[in-house]
PDB file of N, CA and C in Angstrom:
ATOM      1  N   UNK A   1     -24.591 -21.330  -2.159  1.00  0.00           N
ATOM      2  CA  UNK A   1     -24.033 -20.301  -3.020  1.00  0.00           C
ATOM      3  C   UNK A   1     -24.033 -20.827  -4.450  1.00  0.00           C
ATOM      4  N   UNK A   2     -24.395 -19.984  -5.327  1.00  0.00           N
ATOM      5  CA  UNK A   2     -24.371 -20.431  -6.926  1.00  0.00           C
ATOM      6  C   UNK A   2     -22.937 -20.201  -7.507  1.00  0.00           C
ATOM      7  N   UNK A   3     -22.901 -21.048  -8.140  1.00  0.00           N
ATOM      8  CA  UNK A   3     -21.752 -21.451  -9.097  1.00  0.00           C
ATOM      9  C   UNK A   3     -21.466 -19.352  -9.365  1.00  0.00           C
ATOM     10  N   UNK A   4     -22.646 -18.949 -10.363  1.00  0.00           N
ATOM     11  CA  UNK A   4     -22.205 -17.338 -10.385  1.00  0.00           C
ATOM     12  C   UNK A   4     -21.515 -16.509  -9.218  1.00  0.00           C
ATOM     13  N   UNK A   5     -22.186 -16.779  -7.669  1.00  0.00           N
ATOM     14  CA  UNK A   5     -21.216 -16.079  -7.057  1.00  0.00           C
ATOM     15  C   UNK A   5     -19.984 -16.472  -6.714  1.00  0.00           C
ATOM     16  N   UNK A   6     -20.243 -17.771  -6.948  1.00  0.00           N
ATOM     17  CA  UNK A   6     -18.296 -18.323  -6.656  1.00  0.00           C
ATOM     18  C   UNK A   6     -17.407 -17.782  -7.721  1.00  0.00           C
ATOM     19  N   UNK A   7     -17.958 -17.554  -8.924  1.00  0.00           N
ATOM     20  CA  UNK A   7     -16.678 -17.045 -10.160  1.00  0.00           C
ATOM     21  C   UNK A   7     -17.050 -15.478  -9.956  1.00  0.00           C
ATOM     22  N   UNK A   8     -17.568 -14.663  -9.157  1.00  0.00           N
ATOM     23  CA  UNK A   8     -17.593 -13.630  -8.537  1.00  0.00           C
ATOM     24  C   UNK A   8     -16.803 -13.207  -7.514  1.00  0.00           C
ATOM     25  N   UNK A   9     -16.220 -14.186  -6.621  1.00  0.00           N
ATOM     26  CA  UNK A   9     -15.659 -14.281  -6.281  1.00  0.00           C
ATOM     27  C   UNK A   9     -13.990 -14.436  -6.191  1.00  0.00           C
ATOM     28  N   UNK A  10     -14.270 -15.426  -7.284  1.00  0.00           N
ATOM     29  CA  UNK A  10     -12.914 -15.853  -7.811  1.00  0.00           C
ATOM     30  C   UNK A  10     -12.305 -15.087  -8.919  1.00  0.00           C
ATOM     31  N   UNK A  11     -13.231 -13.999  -9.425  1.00  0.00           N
ATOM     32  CA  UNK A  11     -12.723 -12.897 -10.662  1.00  0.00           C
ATOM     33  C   UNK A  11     -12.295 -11.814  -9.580  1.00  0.00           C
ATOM     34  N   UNK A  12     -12.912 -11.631  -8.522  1.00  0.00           N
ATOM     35  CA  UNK A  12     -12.325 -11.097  -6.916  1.00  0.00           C
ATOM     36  C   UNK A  12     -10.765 -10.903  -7.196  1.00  0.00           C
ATOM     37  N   UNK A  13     -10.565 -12.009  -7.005  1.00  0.00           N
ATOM     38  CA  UNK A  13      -9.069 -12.070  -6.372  1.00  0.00           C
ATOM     39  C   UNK A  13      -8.573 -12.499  -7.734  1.00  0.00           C
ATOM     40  N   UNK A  14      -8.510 -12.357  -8.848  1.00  0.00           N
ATOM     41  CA  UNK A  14      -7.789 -12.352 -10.362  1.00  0.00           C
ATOM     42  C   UNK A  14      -7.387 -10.756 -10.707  1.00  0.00           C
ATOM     43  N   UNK A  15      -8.486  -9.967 -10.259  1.00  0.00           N
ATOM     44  CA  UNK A  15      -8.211  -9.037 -10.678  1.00  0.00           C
ATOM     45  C   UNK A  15      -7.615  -8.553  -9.607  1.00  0.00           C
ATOM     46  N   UNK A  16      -6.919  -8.607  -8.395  1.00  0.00           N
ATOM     47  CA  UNK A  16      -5.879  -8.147  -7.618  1.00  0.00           C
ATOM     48  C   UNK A  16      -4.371  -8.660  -7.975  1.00  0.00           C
ATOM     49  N   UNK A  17      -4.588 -10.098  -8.835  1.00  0.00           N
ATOM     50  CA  UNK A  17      -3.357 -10.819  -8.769  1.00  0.00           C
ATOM     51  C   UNK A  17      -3.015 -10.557 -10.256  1.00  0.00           C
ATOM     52  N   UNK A  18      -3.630  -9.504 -10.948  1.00  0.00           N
ATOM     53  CA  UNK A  18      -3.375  -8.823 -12.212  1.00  0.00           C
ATOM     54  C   UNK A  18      -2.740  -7.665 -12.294  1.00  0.00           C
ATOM     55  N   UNK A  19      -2.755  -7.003 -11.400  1.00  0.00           N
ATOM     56  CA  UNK A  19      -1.702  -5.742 -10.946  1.00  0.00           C
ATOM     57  C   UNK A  19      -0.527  -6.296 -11.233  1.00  0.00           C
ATOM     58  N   UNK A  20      -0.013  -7.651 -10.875  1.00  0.00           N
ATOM     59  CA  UNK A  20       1.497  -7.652 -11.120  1.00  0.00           C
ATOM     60  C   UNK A  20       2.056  -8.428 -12.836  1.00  0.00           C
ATOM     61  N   UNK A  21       2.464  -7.370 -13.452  1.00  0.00           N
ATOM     62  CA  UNK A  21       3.040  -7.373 -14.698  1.00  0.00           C
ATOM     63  C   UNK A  21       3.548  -9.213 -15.265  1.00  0.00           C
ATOM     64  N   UNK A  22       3.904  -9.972 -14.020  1.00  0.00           N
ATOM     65  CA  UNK A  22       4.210 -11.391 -14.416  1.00  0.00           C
ATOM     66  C   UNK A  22       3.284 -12.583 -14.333  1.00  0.00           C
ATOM     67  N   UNK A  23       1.980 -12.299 -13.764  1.00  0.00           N
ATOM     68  CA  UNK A  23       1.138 -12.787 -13.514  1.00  0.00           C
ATOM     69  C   UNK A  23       0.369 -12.708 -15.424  1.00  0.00           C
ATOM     70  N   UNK A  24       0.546 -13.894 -16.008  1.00  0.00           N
ATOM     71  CA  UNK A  24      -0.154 -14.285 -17.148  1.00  0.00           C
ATOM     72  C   UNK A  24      -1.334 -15.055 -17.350  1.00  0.00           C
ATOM     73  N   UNK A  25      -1.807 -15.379 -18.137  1.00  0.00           N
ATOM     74  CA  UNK A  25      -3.186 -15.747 -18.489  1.00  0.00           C
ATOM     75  C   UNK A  25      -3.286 -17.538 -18.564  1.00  0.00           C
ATOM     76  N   UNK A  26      -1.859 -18.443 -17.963  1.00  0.00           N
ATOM     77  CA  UNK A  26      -1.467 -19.310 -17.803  1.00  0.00           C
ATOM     78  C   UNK A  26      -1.689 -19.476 -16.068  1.00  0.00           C
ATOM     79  N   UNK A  27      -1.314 -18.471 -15.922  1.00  0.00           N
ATOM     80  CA  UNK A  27      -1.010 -18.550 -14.082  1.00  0.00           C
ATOM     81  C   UNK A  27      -2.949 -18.136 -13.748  1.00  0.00           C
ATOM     82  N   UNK A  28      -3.544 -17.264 -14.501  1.00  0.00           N
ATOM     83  CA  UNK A  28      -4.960 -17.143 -14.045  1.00  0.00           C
ATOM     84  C   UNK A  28      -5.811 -18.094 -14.261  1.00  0.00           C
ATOM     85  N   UNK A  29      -5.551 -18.734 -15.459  1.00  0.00           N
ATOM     86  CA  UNK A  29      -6.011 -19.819 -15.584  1.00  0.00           C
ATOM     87  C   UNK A  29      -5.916 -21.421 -14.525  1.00  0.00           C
ATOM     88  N   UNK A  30      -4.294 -21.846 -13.601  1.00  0.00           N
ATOM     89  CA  UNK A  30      -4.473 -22.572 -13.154  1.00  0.00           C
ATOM     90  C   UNK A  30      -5.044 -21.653 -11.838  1.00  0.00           C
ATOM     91  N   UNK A  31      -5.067 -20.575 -11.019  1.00  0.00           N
ATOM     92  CA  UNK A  31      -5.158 -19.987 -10.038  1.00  0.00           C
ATOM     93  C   UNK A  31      -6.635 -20.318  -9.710  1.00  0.00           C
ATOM     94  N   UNK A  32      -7.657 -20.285 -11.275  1.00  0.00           N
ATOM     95  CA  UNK A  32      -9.154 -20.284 -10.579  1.00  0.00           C
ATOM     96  C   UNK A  32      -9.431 -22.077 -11.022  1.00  0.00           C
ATOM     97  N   UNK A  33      -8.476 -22.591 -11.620  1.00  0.00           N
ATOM     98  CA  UNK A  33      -8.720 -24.097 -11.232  1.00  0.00           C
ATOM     99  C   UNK A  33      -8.607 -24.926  -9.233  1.00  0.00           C
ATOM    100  N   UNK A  34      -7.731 -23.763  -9.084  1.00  0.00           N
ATOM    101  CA  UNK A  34      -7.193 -24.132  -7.598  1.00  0.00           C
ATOM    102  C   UNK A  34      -8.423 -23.858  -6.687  1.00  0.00           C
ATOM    103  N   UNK A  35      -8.667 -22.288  -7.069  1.00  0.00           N
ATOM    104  CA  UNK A  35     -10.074 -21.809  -5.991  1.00  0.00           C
ATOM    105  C   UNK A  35     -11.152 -22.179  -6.485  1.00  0.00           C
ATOM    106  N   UNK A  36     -11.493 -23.056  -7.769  1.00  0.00           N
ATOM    107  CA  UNK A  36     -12.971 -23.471  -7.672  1.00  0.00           C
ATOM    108  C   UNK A  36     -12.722 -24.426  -6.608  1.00  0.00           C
ATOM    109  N   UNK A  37     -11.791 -24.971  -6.557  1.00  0.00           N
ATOM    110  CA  UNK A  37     -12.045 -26.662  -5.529  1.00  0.00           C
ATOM    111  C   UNK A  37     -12.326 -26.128  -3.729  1.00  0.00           C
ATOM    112  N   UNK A  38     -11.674 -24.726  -3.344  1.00  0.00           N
ATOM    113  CA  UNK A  38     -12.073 -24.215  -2.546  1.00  0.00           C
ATOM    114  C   UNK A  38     -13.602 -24.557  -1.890  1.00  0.00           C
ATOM    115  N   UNK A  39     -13.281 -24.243  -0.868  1.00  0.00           N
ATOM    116  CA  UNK A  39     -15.181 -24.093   0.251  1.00  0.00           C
ATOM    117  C   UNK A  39     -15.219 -22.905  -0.287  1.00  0.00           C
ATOM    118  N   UNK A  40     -16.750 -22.586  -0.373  1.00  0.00           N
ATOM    119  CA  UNK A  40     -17.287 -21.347  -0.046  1.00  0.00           C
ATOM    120  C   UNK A  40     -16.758 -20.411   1.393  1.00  0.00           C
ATOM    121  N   UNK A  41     -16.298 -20.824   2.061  1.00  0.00           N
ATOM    122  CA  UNK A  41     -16.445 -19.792   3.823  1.00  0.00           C
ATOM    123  C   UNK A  41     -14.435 -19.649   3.349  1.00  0.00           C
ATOM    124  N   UNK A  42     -14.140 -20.658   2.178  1.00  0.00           N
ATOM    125  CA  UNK A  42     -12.489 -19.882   2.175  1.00  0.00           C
ATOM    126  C   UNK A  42     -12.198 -19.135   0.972  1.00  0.00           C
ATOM    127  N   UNK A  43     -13.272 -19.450   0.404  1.00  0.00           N
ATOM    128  CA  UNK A  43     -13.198 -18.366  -0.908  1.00  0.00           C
ATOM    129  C   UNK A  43     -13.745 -17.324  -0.245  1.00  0.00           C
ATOM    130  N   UNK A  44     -14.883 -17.117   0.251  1.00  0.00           N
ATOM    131  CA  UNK A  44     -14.967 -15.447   0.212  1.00  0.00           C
ATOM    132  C   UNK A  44     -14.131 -15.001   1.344  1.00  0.00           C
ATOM    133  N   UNK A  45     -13.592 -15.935   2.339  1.00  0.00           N
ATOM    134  CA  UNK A  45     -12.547 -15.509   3.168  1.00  0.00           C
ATOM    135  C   UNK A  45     -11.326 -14.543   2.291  1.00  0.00           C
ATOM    136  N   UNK A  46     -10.852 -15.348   1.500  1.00  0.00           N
ATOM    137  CA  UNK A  46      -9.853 -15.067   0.581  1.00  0.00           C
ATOM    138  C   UNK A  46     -10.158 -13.841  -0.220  1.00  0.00           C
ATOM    139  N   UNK A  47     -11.247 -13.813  -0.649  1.00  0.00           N
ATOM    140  CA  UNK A  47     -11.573 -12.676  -1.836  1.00  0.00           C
ATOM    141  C   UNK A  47     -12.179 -10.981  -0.859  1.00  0.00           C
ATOM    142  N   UNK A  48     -12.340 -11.459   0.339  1.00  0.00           N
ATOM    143  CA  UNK A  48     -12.362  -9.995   1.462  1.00  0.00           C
ATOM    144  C   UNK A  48     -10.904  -9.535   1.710  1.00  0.00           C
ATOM    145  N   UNK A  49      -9.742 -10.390   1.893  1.00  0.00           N
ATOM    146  CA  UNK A  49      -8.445 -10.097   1.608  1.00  0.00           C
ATOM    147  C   UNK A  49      -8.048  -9.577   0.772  1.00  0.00           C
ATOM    148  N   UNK A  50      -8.158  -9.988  -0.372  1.00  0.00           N
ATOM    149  CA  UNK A  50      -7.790  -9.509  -1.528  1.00  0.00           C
ATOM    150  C   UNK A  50      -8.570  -8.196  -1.721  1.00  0.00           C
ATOM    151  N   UNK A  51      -9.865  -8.205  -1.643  1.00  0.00           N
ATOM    152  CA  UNK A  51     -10.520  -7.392  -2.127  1.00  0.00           C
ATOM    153  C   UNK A  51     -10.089  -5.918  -0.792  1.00  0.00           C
ATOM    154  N   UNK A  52      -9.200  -5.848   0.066  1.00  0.00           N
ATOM    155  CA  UNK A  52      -8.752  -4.863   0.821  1.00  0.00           C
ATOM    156  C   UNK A  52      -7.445  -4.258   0.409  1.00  0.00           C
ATOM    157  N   UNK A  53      -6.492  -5.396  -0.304  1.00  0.00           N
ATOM    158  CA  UNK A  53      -5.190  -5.245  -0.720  1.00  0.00           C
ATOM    159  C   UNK A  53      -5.625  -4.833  -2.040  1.00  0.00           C
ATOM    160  N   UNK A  54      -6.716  -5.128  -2.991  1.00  0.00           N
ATOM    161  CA  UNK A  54      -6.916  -4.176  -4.386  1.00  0.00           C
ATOM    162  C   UNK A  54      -6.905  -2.658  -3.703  1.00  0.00           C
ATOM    163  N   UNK A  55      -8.012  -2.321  -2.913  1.00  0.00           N
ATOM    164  CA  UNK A  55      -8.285  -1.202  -2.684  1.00  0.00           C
ATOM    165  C   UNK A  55      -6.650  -0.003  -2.122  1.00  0.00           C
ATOM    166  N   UNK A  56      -6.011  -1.242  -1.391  1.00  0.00           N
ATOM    167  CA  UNK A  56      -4.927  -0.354  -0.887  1.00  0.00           C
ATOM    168  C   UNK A  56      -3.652  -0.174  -2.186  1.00  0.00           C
ATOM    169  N   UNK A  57      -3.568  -1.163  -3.127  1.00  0.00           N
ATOM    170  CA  UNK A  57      -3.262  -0.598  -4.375  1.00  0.00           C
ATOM    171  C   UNK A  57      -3.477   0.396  -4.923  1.00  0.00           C
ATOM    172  N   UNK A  58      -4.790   0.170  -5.428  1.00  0.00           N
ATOM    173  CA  UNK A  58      -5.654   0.946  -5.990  1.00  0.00           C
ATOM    174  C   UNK A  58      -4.808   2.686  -5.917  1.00  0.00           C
ATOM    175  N   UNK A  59      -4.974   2.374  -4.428  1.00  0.00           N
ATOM    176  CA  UNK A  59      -4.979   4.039  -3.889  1.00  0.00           C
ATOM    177  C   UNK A  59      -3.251   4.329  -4.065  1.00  0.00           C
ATOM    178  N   UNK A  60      -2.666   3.586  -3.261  1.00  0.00           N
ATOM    179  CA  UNK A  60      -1.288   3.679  -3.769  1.00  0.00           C
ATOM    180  C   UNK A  60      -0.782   4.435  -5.239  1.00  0.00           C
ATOM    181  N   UNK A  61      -1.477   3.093  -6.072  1.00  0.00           N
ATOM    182  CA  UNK A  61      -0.941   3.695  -7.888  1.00  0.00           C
ATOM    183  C   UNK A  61      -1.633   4.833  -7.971  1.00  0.00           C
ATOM    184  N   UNK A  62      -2.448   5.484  -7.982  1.00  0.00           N
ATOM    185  CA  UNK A  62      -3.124   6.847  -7.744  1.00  0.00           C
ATOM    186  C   UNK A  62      -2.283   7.385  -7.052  1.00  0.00           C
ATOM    187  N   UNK A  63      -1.750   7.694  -5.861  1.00  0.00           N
ATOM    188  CA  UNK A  63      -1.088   8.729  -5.145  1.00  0.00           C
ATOM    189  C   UNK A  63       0.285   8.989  -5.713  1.00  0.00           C
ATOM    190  N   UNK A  64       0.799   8.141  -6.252  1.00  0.00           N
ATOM    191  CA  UNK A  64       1.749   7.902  -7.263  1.00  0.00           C
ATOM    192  C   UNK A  64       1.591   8.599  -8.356  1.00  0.00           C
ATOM    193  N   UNK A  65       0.560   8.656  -9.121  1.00  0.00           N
ATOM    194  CA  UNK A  65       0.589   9.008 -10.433  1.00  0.00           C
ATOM    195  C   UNK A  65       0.694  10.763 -10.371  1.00  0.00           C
ATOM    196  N   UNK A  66       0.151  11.615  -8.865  1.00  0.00           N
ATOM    197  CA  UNK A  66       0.174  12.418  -8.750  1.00  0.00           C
ATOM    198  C   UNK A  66       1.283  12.984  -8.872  1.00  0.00           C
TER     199      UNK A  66
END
């Protein structure tokens, strides 16, 4: 896997852990120091998680806004 899809990955799960208002640009910053050191088979493990809990957000704040 190339370095590009790993920070593809890892922008994955930043932008789920950006929904919450206390999550700063301090905390994103050490968060993708943590998951570069990650394997590949637990990063994209991790970022299919995430990337299910964006979607169920997603839809949430939408049904909401209605």
């Amino acid at each position: 896997m190339s370095k590009e899809e790993k920070v593809e990955l890892i922008d994955a799960v930043i932008s789920v852990l950006r929904f919450s208002p206390t999550f700063t640009k301090r905390d994103e910053k050490r968060v993708k120091k943590i998951f570069k050191k990650l394997e590949v088979e637990d990063l994209t493990y991790l970022a299919n998680i995430f990337d299910e809990l964006y979607e169920y957000l997603k839809n949430t704040l939408e049904s909401e806004k209605r």
